[in-house]
C-alpha atoms as a PDB file:
ATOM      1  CA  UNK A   1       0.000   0.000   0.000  1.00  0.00           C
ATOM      2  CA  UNK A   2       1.407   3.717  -1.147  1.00  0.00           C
ATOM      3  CA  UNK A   3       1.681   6.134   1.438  1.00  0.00           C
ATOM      4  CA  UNK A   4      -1.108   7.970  -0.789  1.00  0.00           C
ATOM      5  CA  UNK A   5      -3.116   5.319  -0.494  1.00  0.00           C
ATOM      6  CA  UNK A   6      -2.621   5.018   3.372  1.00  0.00           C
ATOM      7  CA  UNK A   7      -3.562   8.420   3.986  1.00  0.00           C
ATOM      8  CA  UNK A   8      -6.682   7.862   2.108  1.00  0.00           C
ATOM      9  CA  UNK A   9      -7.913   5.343   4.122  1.00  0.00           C
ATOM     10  CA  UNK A  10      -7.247   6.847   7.140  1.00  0.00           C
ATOM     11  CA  UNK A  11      -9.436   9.689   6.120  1.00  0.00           C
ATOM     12  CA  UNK A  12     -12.665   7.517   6.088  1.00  0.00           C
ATOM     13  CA  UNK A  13     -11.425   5.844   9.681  1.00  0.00           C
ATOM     14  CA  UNK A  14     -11.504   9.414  11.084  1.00  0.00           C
ATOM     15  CA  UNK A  15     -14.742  10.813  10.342  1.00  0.00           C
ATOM     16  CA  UNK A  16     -17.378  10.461  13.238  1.00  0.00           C
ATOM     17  CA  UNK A  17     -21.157  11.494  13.683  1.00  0.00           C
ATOM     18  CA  UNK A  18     -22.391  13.902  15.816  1.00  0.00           C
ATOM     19  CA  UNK A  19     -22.883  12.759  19.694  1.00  0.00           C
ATOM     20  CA  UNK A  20     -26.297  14.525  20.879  1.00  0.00           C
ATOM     21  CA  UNK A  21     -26.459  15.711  24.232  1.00  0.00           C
ATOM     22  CA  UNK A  22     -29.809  13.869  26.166  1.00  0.00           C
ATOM     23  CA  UNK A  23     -31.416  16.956  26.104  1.00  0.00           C
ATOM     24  CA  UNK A  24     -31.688  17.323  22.076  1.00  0.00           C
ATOM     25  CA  UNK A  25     -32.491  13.255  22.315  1.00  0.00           C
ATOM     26  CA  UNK A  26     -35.432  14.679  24.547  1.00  0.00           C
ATOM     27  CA  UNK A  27     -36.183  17.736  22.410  1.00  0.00           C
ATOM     28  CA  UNK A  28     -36.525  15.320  18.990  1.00  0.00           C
ATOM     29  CA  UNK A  29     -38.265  12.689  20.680  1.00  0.00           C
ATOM     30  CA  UNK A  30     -40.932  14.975  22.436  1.00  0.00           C
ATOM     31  CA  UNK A  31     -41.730  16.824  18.674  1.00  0.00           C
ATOM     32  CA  UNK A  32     -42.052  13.431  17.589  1.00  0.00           C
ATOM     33  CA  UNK A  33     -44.533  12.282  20.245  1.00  0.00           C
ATOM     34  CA  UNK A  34     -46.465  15.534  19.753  1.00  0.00           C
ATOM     35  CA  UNK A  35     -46.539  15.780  16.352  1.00  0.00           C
ATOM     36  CA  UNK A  36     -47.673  12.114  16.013  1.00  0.00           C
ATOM     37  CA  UNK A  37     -50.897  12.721  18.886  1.00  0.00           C
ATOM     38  CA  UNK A  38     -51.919  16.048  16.571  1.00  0.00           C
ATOM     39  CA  UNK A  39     -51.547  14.123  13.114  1.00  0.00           C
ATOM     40  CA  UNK A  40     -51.879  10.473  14.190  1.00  0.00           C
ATOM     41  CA  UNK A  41     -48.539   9.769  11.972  1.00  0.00           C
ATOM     42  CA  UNK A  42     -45.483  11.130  10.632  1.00  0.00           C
ATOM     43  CA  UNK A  43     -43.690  12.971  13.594  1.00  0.00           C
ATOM     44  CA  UNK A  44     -40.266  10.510  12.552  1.00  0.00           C
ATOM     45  CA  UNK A  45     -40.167  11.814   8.887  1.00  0.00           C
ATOM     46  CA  UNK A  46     -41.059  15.333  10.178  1.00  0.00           C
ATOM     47  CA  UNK A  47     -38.052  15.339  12.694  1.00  0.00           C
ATOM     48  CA  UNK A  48     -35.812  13.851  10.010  1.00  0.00           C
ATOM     49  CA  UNK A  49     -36.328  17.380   7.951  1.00  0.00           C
ATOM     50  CA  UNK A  50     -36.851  19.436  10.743  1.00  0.00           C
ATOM     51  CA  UNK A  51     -33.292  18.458  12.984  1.00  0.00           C
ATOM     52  CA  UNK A  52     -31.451  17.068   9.864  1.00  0.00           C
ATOM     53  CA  UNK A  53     -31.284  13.911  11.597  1.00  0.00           C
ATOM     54  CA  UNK A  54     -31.427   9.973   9.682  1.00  0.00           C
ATOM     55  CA  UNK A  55     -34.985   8.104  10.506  1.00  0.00           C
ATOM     56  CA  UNK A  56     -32.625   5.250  11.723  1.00  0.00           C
ATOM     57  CA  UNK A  57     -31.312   7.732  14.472  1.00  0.00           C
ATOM     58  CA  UNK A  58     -34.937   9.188  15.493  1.00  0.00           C
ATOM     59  CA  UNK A  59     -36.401   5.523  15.267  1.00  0.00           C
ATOM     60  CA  UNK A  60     -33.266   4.157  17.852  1.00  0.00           C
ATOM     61  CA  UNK A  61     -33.948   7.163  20.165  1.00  0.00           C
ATOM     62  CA  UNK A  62     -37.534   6.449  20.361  1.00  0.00           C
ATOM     63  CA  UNK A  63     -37.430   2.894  20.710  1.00  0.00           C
ATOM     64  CA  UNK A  64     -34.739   3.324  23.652  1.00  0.00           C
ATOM     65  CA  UNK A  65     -37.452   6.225  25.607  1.00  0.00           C
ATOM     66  CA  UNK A  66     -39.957   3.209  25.126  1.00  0.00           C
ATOM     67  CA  UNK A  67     -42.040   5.322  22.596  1.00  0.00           C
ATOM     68  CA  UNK A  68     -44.412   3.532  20.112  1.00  0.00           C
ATOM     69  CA  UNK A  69     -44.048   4.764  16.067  1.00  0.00           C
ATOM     70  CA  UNK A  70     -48.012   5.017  16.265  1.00  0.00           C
ATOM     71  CA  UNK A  71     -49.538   8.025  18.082  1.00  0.00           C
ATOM     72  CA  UNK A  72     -50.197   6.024  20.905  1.00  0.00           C
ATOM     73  CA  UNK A  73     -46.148   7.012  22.280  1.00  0.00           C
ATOM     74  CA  UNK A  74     -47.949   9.646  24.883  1.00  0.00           C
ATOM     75  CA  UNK A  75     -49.355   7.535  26.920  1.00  0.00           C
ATOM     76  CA  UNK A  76     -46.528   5.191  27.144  1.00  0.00           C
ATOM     77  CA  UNK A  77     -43.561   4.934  30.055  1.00  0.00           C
ATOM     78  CA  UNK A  78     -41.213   6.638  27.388  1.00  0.00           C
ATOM     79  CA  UNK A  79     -44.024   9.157  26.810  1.00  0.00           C
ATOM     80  CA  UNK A  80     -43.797  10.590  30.867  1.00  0.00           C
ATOM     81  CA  UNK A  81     -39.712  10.323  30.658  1.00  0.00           C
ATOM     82  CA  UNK A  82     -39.550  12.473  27.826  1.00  0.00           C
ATOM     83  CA  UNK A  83     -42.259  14.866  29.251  1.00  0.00           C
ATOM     84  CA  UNK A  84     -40.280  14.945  32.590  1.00  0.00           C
ATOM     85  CA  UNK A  85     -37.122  15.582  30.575  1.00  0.00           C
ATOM     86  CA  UNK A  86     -38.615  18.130  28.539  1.00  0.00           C
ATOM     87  CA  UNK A  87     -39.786  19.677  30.933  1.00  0.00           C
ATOM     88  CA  UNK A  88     -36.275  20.156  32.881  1.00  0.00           C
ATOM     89  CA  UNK A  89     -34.701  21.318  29.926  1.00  0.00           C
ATOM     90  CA  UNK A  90     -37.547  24.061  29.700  1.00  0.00           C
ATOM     91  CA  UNK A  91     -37.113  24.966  33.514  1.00  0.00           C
ATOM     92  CA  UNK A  92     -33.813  25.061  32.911  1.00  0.00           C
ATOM     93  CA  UNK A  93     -34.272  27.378  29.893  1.00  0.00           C
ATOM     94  CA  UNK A  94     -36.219  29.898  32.015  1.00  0.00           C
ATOM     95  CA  UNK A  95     -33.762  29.888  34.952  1.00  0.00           C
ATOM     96  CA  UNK A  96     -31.033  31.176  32.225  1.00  0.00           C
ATOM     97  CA  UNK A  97     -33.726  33.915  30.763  1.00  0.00           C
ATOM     98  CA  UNK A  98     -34.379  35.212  34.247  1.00  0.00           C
ATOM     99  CA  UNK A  99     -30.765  35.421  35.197  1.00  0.00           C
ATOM    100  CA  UNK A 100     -30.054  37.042  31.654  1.00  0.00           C
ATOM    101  CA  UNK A 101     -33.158  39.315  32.128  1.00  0.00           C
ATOM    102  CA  UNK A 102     -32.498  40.190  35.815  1.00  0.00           C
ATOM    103  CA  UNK A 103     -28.900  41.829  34.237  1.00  0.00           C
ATOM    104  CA  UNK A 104     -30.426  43.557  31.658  1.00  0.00           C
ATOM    105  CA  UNK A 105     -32.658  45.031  34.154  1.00  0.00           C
ATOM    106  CA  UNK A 106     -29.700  46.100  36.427  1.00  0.00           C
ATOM    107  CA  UNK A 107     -28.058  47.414  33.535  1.00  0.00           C
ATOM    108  CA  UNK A 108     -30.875  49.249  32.470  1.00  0.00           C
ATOM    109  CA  UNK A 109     -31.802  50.510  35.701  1.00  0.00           C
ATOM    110  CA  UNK A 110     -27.863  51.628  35.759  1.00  0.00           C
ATOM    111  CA  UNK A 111     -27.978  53.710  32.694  1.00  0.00           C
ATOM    112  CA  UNK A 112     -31.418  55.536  33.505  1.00  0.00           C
ATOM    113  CA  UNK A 113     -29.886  56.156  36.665  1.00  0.00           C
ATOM    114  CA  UNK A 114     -27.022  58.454  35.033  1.00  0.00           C
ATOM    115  CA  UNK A 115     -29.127  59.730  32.596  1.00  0.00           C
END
């Protein structure tokens, strides 16, 4: 094998997918499981486009939160984890907004002040 043809091949060894953080696991799972209770159907092929992410991915995630591919997912086990986690990741979401608005305020306060 040519050191051209070494370096090649090392190239394809080196390229990885994205790792997704539970929280966007949670985020595409929970538009799935909505989106299939509105429309009855469709929420995998919807995240797909939406998140740029494969079926295969969307289909492993929601078979490991225990989440049926029919519109019955809400009601299952999966359905309450991914609620709960949703639901962190939102409550986290507003903790960061307050803090973030609570310093705008200050500095707003700050420059009226010396106005």
């Amino acid at each position: 094998m040519s050191a051209s043809n070494k370096k090649a091949s090392n190239k394809k060894n080196t390229v990885r997918g994205k790792r997704y953080s539970p929280e966007e696991k949670a985020k595409v799972v929970s538009f799935v499981e909505e989106y299939n209770t509105t429309n009855g159907r469709g929420g995998q092929s919807s995240a797909a486009v939406k998140f740029g992410i494969s079926q295969l991915t969307i289909s492993s995630w929601l078979k490991n939160a225990g989440v049926s591919s029919g519109s019955k997912g809400s009601t299952s086990k999966g359905g309450m984890q991914n609620k709960l986690a949703t639901m962190l990741t939102l409550g986290q979401d507003i903790d960061r907004l307050d803090r973030e608005l609570t310093s705008k305020r200050k500095k707003f306060e700050a420059l009226k002040a010396s106005l």
